[in-house]
PDB file of N, CA and C in Angstrom:
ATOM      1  N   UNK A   1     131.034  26.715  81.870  1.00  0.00           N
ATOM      2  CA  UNK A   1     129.585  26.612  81.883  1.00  0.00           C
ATOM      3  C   UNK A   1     129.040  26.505  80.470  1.00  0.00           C
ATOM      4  N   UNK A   2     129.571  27.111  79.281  1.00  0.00           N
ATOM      5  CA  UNK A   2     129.378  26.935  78.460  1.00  0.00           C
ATOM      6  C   UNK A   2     129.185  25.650  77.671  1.00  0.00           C
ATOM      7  N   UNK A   3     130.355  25.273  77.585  1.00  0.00           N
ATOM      8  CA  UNK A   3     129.902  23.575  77.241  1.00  0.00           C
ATOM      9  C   UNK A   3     128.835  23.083  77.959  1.00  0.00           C
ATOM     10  N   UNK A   4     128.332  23.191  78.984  1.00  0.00           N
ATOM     11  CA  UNK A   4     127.328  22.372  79.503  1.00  0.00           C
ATOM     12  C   UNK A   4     125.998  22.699  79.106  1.00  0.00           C
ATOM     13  N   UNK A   5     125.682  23.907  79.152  1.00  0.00           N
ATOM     14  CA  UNK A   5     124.318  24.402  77.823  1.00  0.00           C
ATOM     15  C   UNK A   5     124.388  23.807  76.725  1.00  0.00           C
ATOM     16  N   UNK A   6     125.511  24.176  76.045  1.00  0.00           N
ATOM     17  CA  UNK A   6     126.004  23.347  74.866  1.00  0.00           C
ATOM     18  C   UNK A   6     125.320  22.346  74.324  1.00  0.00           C
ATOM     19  N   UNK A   7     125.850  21.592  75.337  1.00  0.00           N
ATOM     20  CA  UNK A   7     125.766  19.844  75.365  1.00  0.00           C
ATOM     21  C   UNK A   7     124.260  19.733  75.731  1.00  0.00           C
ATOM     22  N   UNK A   8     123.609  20.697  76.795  1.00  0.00           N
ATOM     23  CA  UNK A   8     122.077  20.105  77.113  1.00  0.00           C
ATOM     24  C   UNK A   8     121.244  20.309  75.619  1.00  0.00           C
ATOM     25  N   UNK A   9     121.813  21.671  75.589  1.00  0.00           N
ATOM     26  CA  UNK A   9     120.707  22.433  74.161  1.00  0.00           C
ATOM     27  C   UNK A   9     121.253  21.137  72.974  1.00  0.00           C
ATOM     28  N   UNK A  10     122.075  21.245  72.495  1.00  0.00           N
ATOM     29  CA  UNK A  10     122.154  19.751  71.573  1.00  0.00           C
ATOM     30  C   UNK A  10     121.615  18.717  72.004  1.00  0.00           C
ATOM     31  N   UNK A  11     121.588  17.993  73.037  1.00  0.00           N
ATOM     32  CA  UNK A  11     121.154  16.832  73.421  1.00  0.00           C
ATOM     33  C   UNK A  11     119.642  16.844  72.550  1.00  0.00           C
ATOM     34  N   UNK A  12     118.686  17.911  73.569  1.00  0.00           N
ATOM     35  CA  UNK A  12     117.552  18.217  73.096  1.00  0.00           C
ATOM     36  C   UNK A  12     116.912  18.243  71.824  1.00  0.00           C
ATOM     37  N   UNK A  13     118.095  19.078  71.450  1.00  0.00           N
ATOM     38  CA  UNK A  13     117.436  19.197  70.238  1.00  0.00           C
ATOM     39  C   UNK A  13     117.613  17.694  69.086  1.00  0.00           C
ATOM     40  N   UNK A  14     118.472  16.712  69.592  1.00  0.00           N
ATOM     41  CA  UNK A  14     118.415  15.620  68.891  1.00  0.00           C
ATOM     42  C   UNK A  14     117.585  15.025  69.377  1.00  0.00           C
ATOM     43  N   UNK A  15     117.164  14.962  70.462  1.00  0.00           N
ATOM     44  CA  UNK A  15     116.073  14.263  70.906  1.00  0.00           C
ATOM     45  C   UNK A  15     114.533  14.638  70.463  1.00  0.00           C
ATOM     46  N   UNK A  16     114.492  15.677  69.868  1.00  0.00           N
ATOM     47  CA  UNK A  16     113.241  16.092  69.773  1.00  0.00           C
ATOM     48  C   UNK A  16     113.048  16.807  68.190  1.00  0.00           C
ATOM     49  N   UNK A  17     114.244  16.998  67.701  1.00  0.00           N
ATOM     50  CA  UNK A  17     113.959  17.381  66.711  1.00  0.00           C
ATOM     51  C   UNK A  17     113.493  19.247  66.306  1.00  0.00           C
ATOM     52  N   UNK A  18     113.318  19.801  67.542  1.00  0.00           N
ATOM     53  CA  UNK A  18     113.066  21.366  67.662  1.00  0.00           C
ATOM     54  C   UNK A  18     114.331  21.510  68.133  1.00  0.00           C
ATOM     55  N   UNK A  19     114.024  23.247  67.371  1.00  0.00           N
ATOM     56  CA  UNK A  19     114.663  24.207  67.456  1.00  0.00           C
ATOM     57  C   UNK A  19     115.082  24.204  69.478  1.00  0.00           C
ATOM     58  N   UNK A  20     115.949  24.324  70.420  1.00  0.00           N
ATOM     59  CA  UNK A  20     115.608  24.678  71.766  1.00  0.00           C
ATOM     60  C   UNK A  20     115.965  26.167  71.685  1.00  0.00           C
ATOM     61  N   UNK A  21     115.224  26.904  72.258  1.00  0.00           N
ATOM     62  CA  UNK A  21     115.578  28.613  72.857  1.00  0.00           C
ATOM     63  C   UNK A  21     115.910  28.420  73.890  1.00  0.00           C
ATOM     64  N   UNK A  22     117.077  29.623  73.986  1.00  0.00           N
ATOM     65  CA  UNK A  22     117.474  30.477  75.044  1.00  0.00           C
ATOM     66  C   UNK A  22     116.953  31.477  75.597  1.00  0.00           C
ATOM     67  N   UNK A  23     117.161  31.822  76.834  1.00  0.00           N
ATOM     68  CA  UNK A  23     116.594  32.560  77.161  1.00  0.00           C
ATOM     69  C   UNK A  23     117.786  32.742  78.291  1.00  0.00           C
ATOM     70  N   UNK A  24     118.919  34.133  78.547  1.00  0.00           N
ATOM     71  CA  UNK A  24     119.581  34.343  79.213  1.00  0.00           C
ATOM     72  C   UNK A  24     119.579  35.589  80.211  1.00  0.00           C
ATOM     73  N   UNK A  25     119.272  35.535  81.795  1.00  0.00           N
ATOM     74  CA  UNK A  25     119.355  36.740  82.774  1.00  0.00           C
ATOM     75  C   UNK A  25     120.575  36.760  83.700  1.00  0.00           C
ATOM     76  N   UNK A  26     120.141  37.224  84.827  1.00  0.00           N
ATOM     77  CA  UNK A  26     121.294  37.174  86.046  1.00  0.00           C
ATOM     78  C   UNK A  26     121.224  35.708  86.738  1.00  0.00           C
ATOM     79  N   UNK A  27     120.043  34.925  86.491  1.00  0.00           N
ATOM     80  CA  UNK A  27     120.443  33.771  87.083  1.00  0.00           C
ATOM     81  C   UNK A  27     121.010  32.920  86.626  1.00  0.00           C
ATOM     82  N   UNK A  28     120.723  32.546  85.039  1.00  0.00           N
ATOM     83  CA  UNK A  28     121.549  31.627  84.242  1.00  0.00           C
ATOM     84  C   UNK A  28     120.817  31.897  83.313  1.00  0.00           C
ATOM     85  N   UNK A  29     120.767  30.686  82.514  1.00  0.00           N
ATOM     86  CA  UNK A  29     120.668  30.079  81.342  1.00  0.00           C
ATOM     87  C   UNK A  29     119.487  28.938  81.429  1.00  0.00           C
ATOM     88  N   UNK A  30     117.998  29.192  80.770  1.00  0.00           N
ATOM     89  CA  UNK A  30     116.895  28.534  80.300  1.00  0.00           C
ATOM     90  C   UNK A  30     116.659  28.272  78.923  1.00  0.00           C
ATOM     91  N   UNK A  31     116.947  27.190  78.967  1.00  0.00           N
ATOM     92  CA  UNK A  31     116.722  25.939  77.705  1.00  0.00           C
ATOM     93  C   UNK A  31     115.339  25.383  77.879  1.00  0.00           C
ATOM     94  N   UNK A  32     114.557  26.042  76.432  1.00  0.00           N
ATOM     95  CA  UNK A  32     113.264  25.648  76.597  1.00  0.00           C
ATOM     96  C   UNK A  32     113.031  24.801  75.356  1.00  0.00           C
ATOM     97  N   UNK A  33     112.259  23.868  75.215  1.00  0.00           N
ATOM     98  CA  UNK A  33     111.950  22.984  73.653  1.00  0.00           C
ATOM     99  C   UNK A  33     110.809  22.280  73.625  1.00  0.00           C
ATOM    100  N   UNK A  34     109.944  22.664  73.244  1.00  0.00           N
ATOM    101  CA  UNK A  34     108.670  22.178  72.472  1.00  0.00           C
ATOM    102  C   UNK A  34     108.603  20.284  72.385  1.00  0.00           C
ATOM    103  N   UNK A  35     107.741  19.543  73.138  1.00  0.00           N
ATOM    104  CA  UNK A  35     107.948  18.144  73.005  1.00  0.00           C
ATOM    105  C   UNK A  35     106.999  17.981  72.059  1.00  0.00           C
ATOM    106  N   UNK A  36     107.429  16.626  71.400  1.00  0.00           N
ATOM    107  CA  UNK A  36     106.898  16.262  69.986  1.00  0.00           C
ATOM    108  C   UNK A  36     105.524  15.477  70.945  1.00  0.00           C
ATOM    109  N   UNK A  37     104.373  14.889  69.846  1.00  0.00           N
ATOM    110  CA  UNK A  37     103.308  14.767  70.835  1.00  0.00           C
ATOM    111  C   UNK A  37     103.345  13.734  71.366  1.00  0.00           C
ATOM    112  N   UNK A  38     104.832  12.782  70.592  1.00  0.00           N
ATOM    113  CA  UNK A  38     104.627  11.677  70.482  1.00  0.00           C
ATOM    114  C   UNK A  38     106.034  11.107  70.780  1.00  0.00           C
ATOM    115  N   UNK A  39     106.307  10.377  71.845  1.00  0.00           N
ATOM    116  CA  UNK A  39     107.437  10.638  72.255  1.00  0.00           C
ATOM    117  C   UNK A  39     107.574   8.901  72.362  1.00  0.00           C
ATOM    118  N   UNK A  40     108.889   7.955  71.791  1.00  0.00           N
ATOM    119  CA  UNK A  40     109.150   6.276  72.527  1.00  0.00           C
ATOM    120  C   UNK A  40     109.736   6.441  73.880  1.00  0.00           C
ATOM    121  N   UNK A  41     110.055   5.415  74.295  1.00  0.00           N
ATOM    122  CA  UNK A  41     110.759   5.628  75.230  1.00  0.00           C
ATOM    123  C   UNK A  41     112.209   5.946  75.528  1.00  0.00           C
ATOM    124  N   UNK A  42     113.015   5.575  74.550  1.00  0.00           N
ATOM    125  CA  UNK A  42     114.336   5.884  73.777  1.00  0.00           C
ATOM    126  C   UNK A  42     114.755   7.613  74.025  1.00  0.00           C
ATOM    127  N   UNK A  43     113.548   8.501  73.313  1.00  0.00           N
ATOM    128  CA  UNK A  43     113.831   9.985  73.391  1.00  0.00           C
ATOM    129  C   UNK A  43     113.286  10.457  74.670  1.00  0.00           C
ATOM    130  N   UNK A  44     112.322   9.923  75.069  1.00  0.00           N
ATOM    131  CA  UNK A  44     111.975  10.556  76.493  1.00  0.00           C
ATOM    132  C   UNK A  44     113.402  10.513  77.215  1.00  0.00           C
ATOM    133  N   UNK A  45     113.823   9.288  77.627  1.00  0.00           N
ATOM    134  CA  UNK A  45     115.295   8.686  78.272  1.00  0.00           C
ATOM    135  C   UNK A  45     116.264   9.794  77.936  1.00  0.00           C
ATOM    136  N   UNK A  46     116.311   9.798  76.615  1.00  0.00           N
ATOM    137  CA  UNK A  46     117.513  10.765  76.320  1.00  0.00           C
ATOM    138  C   UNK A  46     116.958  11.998  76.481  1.00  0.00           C
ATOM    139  N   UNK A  47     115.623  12.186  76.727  1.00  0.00           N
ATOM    140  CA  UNK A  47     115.318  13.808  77.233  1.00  0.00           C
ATOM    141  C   UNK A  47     115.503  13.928  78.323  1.00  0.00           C
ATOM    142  N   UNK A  48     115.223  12.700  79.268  1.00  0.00           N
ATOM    143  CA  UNK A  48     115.301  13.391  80.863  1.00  0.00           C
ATOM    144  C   UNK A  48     116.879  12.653  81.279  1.00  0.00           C
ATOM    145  N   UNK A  49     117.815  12.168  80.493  1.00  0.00           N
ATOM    146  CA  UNK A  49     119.342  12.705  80.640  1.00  0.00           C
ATOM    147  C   UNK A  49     120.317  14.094  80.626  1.00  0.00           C
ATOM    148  N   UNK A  50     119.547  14.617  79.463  1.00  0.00           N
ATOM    149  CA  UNK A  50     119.876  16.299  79.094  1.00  0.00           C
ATOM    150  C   UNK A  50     119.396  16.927  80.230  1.00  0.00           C
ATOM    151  N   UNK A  51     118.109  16.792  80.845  1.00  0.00           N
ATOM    152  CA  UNK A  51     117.684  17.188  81.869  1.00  0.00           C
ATOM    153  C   UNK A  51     118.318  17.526  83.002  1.00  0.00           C
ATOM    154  N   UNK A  52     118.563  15.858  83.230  1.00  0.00           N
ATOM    155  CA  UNK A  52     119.404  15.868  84.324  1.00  0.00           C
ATOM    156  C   UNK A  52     120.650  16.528  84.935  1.00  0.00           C
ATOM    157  N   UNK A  53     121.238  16.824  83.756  1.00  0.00           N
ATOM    158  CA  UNK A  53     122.799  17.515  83.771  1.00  0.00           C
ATOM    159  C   UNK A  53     122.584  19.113  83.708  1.00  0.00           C
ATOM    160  N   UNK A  54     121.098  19.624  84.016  1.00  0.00           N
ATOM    161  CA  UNK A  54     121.001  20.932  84.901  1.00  0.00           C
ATOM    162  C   UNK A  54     120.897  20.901  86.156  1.00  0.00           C
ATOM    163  N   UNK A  55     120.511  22.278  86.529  1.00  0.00           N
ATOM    164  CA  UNK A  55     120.446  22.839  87.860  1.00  0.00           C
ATOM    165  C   UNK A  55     119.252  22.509  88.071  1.00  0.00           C
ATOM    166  N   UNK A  56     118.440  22.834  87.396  1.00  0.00           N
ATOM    167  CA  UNK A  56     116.751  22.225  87.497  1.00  0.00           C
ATOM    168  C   UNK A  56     116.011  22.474  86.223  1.00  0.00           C
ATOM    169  N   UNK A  57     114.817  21.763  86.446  1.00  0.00           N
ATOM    170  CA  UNK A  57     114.214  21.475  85.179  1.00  0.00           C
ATOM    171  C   UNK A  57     112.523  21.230  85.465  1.00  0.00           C
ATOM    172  N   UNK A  58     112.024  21.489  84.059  1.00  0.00           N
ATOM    173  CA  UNK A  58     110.868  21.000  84.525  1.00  0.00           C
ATOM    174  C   UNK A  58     109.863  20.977  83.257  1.00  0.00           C
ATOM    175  N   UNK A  59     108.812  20.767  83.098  1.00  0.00           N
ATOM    176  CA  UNK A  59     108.057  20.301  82.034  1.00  0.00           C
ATOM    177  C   UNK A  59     106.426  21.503  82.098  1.00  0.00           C
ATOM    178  N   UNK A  60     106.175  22.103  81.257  1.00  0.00           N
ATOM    179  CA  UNK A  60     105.320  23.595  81.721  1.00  0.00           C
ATOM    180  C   UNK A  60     104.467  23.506  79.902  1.00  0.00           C
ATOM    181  N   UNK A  61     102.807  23.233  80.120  1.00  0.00           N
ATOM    182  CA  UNK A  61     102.174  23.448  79.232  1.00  0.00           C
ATOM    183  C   UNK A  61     102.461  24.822  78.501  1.00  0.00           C
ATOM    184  N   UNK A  62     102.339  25.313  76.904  1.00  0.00           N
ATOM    185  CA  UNK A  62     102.315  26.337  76.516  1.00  0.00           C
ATOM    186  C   UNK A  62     101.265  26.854  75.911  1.00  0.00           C
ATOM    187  N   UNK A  63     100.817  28.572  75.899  1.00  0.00           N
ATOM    188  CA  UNK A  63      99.402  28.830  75.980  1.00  0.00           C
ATOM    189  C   UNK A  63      99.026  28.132  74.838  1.00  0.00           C
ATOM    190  N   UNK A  64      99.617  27.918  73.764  1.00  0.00           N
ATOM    191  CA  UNK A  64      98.928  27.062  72.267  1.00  0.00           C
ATOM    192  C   UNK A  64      98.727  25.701  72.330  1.00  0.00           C
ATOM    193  N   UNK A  65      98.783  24.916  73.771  1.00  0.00           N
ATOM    194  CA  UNK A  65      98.648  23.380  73.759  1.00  0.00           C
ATOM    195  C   UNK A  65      99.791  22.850  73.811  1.00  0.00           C
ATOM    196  N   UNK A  66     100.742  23.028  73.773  1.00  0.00           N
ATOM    197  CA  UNK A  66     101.980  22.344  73.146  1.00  0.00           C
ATOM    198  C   UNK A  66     102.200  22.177  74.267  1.00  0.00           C
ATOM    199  N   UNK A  67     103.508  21.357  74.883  1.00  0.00           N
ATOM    200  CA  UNK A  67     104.266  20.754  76.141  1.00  0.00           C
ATOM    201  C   UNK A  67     105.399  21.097  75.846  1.00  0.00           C
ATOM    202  N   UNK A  68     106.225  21.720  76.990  1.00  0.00           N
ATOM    203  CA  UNK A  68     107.435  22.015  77.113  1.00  0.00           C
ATOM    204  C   UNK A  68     108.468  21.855  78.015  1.00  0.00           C
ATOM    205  N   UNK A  69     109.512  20.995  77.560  1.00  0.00           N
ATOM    206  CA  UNK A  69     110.547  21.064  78.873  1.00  0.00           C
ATOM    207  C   UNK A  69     111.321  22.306  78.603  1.00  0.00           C
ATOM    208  N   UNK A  70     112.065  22.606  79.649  1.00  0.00           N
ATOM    209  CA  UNK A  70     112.947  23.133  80.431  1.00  0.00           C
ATOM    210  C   UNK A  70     114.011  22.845  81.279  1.00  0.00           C
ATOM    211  N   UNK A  71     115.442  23.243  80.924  1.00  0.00           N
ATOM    212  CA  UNK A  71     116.613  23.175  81.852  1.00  0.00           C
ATOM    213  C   UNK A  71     116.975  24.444  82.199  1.00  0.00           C
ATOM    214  N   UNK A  72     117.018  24.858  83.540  1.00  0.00           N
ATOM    215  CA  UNK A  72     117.942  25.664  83.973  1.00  0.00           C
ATOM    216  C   UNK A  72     119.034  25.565  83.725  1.00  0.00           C
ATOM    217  N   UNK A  73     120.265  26.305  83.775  1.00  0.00           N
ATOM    218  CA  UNK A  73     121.424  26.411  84.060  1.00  0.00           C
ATOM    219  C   UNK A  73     121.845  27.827  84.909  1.00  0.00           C
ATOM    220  N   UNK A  74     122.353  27.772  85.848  1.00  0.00           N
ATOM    221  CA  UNK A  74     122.514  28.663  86.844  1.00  0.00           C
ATOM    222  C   UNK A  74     124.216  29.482  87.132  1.00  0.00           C
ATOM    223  N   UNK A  75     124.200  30.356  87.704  1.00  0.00           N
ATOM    224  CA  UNK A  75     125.269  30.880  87.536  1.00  0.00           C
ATOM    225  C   UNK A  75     125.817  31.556  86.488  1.00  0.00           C
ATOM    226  N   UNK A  76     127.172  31.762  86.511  1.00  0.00           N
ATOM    227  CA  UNK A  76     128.326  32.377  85.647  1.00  0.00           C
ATOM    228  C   UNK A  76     127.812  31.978  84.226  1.00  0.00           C
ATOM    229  N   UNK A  77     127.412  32.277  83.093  1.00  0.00           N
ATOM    230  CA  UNK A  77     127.207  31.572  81.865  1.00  0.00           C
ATOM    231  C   UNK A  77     128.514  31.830  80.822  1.00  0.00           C
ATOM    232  N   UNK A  78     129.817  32.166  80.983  1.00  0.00           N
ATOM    233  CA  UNK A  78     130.935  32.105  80.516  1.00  0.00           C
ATOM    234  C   UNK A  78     131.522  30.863  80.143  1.00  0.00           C
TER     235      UNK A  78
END
């Protein structure tokens, strides 16, 4: 499972250029990252690839304005 955070949280963060946080409980593993305001179509693509290769995902305003995706990762995080 590890590699696969891995690989999402890198993806991201080349795609966007932020830092991505973790955030780890009993369900898995949440990969959160700040979208730039200004996105081609090139990094969107390669954002909602990283995406894809979770459990679920989703895109959630933050209280300062900013836009944020999100990947789950679920389960065992070993």
């Amino acid at each position: 499972m590890r590699p696969r955070i891995e690989s999402i949280a890198a993806r991201l963060l080349a795609a966007t250029g932020t830092e991505v946080e973790r955030r780890e409980d009993q369900t898995g593993v949440r990969l959160i990252v700040a979208l730039p305001e200004e996105l081609d179509e090139s990094h969107r693509a390669f954002i909602l690839a990283a995406l894809a290769d979770a459990d679920d995902y989703g895109h959630d305003h933050a209280g300062d304005g900013t836009q944020q995706a999100w990947a789950l990762i679920t389960g065992g995080t070993q």
